[in-house]
PDB file of N, CA and C in Angstrom:
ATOM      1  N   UNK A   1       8.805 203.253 -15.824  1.00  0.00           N
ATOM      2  CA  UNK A   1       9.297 202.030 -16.416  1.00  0.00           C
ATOM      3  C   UNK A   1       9.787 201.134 -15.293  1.00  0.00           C
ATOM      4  N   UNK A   2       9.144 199.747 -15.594  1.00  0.00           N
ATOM      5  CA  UNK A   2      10.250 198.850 -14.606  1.00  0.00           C
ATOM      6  C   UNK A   2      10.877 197.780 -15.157  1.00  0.00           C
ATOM      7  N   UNK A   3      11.516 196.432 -14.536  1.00  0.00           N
ATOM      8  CA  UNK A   3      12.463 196.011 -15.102  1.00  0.00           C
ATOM      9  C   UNK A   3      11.710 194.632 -14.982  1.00  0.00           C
ATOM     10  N   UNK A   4      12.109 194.030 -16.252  1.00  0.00           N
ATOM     11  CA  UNK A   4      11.803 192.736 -15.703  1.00  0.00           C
ATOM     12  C   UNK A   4      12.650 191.829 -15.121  1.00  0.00           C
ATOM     13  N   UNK A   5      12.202 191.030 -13.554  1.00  0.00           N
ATOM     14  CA  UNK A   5      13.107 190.329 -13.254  1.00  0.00           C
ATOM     15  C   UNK A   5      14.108 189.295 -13.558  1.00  0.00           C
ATOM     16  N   UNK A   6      13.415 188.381 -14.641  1.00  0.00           N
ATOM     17  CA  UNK A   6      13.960 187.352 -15.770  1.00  0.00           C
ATOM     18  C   UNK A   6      15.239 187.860 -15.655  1.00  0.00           C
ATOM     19  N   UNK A   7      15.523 188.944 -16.622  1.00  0.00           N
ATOM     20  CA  UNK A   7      16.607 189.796 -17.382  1.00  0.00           C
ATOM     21  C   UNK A   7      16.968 190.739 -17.113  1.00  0.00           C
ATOM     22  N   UNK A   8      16.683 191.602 -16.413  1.00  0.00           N
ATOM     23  CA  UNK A   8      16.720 193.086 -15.960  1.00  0.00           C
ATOM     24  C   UNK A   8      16.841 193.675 -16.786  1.00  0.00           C
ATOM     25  N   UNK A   9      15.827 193.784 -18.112  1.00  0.00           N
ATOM     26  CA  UNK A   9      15.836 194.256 -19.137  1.00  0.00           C
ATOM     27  C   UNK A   9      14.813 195.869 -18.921  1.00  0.00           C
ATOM     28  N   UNK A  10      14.951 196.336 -19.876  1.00  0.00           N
ATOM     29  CA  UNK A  10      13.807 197.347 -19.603  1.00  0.00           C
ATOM     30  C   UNK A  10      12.344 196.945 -20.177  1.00  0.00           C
ATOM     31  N   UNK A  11      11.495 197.170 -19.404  1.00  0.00           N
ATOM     32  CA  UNK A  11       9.912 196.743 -19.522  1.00  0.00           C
ATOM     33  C   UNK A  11       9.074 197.921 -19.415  1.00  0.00           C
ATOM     34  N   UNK A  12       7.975 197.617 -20.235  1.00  0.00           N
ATOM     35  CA  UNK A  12       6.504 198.525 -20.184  1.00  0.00           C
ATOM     36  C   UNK A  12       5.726 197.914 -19.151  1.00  0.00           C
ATOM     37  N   UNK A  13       4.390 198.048 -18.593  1.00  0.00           N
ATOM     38  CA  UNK A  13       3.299 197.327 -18.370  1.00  0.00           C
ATOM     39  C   UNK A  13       2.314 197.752 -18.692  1.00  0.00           C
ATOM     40  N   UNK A  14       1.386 197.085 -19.231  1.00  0.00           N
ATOM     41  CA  UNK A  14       0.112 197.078 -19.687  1.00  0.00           C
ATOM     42  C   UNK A  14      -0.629 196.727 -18.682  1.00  0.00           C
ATOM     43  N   UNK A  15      -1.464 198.277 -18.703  1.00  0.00           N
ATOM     44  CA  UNK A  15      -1.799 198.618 -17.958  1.00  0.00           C
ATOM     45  C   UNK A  15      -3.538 197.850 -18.267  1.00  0.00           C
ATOM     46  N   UNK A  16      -3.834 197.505 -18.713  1.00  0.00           N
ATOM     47  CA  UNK A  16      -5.794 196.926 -18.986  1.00  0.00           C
ATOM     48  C   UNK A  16      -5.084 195.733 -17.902  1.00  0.00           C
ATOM     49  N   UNK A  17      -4.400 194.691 -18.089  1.00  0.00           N
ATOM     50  CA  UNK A  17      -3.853 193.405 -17.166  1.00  0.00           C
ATOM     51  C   UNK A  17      -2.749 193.160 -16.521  1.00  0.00           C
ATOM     52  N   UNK A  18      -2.292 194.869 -16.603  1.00  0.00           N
ATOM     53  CA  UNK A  18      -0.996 194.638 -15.558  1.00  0.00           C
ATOM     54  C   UNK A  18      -0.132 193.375 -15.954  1.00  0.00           C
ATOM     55  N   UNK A  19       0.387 193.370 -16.857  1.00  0.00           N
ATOM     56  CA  UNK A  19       1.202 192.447 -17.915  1.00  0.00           C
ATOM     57  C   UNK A  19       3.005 193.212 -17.613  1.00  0.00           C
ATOM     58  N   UNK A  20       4.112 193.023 -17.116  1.00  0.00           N
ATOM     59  CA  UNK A  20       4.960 193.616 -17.424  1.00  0.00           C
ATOM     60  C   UNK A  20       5.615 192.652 -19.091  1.00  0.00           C
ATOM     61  N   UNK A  21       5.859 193.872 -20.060  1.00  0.00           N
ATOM     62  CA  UNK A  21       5.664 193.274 -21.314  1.00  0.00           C
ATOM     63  C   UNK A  21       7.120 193.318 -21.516  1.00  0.00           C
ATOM     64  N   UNK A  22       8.293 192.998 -22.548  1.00  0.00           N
ATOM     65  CA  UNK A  22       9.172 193.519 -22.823  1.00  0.00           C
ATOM     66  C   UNK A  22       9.512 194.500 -23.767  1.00  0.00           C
ATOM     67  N   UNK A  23      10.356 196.255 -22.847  1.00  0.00           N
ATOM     68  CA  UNK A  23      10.442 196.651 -24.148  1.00  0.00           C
ATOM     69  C   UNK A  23      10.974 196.369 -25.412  1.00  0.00           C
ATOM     70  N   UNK A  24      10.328 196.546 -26.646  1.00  0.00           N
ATOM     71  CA  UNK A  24      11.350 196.520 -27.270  1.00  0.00           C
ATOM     72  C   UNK A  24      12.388 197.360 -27.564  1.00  0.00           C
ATOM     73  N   UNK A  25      13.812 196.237 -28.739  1.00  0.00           N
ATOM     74  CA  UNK A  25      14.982 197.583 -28.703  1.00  0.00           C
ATOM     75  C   UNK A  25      14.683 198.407 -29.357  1.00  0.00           C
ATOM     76  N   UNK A  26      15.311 199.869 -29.930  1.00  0.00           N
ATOM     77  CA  UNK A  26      15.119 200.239 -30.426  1.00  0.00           C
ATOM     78  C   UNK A  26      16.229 200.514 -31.570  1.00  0.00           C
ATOM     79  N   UNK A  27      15.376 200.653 -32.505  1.00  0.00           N
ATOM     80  CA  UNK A  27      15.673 200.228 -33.899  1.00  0.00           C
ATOM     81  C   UNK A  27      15.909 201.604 -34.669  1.00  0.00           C
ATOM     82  N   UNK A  28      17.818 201.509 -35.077  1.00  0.00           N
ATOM     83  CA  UNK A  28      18.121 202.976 -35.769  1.00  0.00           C
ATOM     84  C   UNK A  28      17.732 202.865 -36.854  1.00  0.00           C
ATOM     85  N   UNK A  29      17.378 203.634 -37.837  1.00  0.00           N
ATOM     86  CA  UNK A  29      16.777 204.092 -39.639  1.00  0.00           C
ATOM     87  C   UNK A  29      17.214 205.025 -39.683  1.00  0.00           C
ATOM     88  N   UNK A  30      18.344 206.164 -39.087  1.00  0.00           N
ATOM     89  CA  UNK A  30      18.733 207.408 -39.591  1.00  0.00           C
ATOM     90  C   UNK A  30      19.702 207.601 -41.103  1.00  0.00           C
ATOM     91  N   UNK A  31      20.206 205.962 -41.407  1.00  0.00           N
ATOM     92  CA  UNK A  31      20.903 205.960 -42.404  1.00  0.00           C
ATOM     93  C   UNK A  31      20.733 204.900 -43.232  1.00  0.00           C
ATOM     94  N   UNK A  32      21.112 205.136 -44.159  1.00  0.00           N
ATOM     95  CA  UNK A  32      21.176 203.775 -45.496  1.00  0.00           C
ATOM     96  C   UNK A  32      21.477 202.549 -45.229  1.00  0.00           C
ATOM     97  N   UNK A  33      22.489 202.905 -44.582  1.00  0.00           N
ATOM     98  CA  UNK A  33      22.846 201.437 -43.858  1.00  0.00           C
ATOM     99  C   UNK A  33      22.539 200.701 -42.545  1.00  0.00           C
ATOM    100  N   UNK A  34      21.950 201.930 -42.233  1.00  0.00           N
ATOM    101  CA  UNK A  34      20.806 201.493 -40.711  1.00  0.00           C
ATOM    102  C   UNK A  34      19.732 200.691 -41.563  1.00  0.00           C
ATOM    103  N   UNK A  35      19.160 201.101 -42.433  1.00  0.00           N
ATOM    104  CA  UNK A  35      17.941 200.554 -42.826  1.00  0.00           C
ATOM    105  C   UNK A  35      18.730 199.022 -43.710  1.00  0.00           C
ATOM    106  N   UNK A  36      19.146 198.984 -44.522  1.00  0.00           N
ATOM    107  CA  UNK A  36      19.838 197.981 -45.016  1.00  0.00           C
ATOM    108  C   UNK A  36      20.181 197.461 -43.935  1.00  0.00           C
ATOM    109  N   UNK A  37      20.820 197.181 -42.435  1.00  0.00           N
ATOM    110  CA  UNK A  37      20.975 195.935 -41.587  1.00  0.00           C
ATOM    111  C   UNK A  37      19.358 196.047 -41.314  1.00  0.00           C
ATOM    112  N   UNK A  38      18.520 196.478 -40.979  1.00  0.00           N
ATOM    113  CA  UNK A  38      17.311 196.129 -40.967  1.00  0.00           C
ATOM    114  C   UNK A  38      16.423 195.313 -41.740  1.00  0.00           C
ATOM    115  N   UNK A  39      16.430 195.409 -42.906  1.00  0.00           N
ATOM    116  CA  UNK A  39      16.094 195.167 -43.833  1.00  0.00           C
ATOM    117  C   UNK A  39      16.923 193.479 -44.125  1.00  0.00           C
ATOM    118  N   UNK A  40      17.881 193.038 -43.886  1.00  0.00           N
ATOM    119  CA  UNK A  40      18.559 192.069 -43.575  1.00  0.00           C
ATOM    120  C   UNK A  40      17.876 191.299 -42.560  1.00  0.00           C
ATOM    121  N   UNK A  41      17.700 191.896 -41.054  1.00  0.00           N
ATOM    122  CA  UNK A  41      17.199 191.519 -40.384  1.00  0.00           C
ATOM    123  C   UNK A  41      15.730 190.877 -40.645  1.00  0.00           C
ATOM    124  N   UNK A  42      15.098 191.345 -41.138  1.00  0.00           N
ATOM    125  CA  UNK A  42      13.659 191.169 -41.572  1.00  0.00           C
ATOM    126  C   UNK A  42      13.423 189.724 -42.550  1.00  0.00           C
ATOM    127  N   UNK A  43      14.477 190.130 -43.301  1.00  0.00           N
ATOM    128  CA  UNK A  43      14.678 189.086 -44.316  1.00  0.00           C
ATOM    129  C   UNK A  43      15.073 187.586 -43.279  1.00  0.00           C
ATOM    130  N   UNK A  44      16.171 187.452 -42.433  1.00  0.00           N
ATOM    131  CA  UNK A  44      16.219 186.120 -41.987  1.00  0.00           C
ATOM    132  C   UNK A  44      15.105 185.653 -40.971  1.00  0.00           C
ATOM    133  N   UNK A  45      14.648 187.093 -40.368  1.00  0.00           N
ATOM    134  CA  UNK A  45      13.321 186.626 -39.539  1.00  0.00           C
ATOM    135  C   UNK A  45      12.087 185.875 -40.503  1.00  0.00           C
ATOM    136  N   UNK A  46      12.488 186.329 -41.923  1.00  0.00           N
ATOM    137  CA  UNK A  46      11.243 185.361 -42.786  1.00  0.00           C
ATOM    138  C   UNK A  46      11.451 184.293 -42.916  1.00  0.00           C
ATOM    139  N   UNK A  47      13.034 183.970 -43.253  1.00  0.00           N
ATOM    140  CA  UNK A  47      13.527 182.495 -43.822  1.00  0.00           C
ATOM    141  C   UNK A  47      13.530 181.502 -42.407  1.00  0.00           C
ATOM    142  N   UNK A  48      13.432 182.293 -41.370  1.00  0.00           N
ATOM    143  CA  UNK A  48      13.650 181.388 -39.920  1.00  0.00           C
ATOM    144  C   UNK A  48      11.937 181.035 -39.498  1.00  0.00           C
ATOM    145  N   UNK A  49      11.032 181.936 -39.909  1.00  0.00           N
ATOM    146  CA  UNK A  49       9.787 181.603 -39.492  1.00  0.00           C
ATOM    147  C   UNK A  49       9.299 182.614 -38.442  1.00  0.00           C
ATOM    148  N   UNK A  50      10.205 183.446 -37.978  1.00  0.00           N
ATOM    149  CA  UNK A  50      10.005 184.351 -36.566  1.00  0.00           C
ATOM    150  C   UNK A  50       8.800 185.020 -37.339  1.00  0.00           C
ATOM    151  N   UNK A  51       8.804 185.530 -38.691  1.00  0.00           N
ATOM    152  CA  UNK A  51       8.184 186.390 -39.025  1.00  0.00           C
ATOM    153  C   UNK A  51       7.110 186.160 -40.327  1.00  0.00           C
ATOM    154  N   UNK A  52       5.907 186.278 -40.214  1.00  0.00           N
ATOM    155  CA  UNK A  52       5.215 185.667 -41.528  1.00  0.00           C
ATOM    156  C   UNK A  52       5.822 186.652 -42.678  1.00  0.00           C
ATOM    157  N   UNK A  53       5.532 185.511 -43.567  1.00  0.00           N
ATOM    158  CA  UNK A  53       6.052 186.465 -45.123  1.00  0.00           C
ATOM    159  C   UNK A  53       5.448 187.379 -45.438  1.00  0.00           C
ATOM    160  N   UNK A  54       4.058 187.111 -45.717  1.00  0.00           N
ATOM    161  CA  UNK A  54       2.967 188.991 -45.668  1.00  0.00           C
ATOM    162  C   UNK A  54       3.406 190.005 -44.960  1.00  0.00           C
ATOM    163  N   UNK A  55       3.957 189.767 -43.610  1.00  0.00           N
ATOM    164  CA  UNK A  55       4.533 191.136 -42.591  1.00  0.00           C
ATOM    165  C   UNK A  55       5.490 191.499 -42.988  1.00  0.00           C
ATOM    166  N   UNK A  56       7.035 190.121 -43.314  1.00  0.00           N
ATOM    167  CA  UNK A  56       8.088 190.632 -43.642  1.00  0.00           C
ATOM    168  C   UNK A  56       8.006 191.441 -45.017  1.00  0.00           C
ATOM    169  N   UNK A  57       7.157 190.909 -46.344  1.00  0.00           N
ATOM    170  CA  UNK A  57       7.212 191.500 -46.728  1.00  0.00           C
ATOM    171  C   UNK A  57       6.732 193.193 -46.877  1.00  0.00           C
ATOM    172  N   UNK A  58       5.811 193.529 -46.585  1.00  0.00           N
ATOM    173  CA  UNK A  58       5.219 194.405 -45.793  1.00  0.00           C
ATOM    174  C   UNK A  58       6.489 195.451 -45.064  1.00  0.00           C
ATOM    175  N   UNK A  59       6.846 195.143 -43.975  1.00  0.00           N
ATOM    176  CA  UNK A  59       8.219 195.468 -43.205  1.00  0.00           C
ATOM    177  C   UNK A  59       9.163 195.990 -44.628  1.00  0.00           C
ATOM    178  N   UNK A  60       9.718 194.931 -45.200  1.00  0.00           N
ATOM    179  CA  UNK A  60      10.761 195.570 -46.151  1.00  0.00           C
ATOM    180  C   UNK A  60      10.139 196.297 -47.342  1.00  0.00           C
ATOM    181  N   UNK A  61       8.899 196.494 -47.341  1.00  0.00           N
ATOM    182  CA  UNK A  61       8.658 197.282 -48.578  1.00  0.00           C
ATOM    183  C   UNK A  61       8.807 199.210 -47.712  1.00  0.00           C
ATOM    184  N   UNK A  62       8.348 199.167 -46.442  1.00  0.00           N
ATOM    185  CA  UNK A  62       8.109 200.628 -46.140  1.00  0.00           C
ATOM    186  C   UNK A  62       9.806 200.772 -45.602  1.00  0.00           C
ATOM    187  N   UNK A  63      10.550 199.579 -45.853  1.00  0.00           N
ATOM    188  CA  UNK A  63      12.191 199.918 -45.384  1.00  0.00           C
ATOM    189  C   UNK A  63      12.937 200.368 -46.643  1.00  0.00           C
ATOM    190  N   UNK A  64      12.196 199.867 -47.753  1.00  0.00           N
ATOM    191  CA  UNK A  64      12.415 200.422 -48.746  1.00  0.00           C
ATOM    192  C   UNK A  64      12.427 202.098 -49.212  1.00  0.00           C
ATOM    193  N   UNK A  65      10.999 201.932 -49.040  1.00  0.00           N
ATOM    194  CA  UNK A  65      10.471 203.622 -49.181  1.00  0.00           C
ATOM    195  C   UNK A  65      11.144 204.461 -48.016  1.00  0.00           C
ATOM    196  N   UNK A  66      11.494 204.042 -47.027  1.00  0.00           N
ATOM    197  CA  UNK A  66      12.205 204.906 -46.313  1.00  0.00           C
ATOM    198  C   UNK A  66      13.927 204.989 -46.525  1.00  0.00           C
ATOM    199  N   UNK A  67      14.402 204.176 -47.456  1.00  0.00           N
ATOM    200  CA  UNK A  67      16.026 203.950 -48.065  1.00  0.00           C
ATOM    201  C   UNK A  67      15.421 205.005 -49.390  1.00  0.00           C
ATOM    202  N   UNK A  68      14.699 204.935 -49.394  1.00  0.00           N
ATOM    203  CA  UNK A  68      14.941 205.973 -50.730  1.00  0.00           C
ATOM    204  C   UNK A  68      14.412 207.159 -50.529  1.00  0.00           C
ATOM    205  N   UNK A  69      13.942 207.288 -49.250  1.00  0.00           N
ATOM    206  CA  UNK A  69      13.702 208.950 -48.752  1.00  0.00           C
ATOM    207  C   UNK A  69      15.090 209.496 -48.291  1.00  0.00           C
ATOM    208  N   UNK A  70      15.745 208.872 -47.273  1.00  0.00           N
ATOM    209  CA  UNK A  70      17.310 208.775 -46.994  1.00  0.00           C
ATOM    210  C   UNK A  70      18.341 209.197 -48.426  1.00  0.00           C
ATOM    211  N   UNK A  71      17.901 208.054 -49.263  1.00  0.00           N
ATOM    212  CA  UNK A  71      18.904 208.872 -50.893  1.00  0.00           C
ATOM    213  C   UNK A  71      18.165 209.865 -51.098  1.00  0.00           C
ATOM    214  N   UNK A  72      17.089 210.381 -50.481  1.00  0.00           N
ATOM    215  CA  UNK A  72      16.675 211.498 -52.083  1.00  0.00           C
ATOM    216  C   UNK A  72      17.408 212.581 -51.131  1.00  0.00           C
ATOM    217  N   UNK A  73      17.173 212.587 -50.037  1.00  0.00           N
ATOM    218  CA  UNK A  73      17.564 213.846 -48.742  1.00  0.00           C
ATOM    219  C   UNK A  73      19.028 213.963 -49.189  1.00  0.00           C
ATOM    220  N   UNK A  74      19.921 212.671 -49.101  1.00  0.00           N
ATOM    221  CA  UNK A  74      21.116 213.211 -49.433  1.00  0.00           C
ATOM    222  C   UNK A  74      21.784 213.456 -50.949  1.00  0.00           C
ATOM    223  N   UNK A  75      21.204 213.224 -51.824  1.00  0.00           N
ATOM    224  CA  UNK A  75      21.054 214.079 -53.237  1.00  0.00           C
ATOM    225  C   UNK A  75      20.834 215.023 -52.887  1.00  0.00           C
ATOM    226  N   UNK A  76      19.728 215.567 -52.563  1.00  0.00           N
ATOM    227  CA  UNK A  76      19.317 216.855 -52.565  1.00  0.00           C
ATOM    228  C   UNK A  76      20.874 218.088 -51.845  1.00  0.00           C
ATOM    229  N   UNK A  77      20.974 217.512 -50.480  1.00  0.00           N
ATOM    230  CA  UNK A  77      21.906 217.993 -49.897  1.00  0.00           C
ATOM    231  C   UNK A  77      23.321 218.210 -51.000  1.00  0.00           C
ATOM    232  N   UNK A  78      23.352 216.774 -51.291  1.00  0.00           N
ATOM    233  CA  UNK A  78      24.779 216.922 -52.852  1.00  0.00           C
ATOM    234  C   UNK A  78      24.514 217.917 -53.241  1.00  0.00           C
ATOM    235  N   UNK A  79      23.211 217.989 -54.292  1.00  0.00           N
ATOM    236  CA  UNK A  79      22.974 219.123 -55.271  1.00  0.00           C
ATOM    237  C   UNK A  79      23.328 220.707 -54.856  1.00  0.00           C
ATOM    238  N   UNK A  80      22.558 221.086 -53.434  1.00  0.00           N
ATOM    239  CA  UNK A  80      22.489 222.225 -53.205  1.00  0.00           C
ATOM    240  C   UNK A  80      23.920 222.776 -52.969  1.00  0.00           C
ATOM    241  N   UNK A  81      25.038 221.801 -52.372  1.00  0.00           N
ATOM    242  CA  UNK A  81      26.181 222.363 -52.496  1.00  0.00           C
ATOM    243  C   UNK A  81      27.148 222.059 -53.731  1.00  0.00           C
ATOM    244  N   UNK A  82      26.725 221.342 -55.158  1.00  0.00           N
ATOM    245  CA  UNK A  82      26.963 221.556 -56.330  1.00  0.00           C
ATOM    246  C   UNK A  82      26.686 223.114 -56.935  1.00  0.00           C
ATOM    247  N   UNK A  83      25.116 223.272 -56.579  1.00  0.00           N
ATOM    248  CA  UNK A  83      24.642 224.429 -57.109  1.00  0.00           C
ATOM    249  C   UNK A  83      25.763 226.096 -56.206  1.00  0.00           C
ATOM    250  N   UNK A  84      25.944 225.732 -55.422  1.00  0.00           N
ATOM    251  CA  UNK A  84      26.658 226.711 -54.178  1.00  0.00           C
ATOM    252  C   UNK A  84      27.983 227.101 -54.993  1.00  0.00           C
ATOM    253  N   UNK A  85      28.603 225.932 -54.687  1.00  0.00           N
ATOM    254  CA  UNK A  85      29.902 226.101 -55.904  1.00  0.00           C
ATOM    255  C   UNK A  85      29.846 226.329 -56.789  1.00  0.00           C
ATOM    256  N   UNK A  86      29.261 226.139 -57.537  1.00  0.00           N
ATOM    257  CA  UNK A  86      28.899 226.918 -59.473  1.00  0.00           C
ATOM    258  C   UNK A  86      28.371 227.971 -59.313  1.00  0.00           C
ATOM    259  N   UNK A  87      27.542 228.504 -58.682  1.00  0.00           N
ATOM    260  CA  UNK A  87      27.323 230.123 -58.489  1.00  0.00           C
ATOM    261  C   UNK A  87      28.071 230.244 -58.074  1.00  0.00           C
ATOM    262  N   UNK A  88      29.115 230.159 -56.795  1.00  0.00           N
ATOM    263  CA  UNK A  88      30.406 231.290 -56.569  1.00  0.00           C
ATOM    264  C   UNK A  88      31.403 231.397 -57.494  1.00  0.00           C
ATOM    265  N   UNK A  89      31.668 230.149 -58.210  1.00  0.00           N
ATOM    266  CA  UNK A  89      32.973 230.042 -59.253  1.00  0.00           C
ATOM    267  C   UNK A  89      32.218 231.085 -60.840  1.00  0.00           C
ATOM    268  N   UNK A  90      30.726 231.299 -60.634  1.00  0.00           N
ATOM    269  CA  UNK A  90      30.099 232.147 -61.612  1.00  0.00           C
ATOM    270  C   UNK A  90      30.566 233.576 -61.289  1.00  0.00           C
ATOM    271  N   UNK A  91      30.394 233.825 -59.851  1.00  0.00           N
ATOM    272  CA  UNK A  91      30.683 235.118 -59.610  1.00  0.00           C
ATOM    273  C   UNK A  91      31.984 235.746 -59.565  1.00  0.00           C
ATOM    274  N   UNK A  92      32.862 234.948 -59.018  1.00  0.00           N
ATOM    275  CA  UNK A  92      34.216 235.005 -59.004  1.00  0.00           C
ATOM    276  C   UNK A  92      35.290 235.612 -60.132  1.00  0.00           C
ATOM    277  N   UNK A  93      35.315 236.386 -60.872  1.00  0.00           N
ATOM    278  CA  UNK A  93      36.235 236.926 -61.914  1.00  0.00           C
ATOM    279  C   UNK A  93      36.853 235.759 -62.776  1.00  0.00           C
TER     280      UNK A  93
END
């Protein structure tokens, strides 16, 4: 990796034209609310023009499907220690 001089940001280069490109940042989704400021984000990049509406929308539909993979994981997690506690309080005298 090198830097670009502009900014001393971190850079790729593309390598077919030797282009130093900028990386981009990188972008957290580990949580609900990671994806929801994303998903925000996306949204003013439409209303500002940065971003065509077909992409943004596009963009927030798979930010979607990935906010509701995030809830189902942590349901699931709820449940299994619902189910944990009601079998021991079953076994328990």
């Amino acid at each position: 990796m090198s830097t670009n001089t502009a900014g001393n940001s971190p850079a790729t280069i593309d390598g077919s034209n030797l282009h130093v490109l900028p990386t981009p940042p990188t972008i957290h989704l580990k949580t609900a609310d990671d994806v929801r400021l994303e998903m925000a984000k996306v949204y003013r990049d439409m209303r500002q023009g940065r971003i065509d509406m077909a992409d943004g929308t596009k963009l927030a539909y798979v930010l979607g499907q990935l906010n509701k993979a995030i809830e189902t994981g942590i349901i699931e997690v709820r449940m299994e220690a619902l189910e944990r506690t009601l079998n021991a309080r079953k076994k328990s005298p």
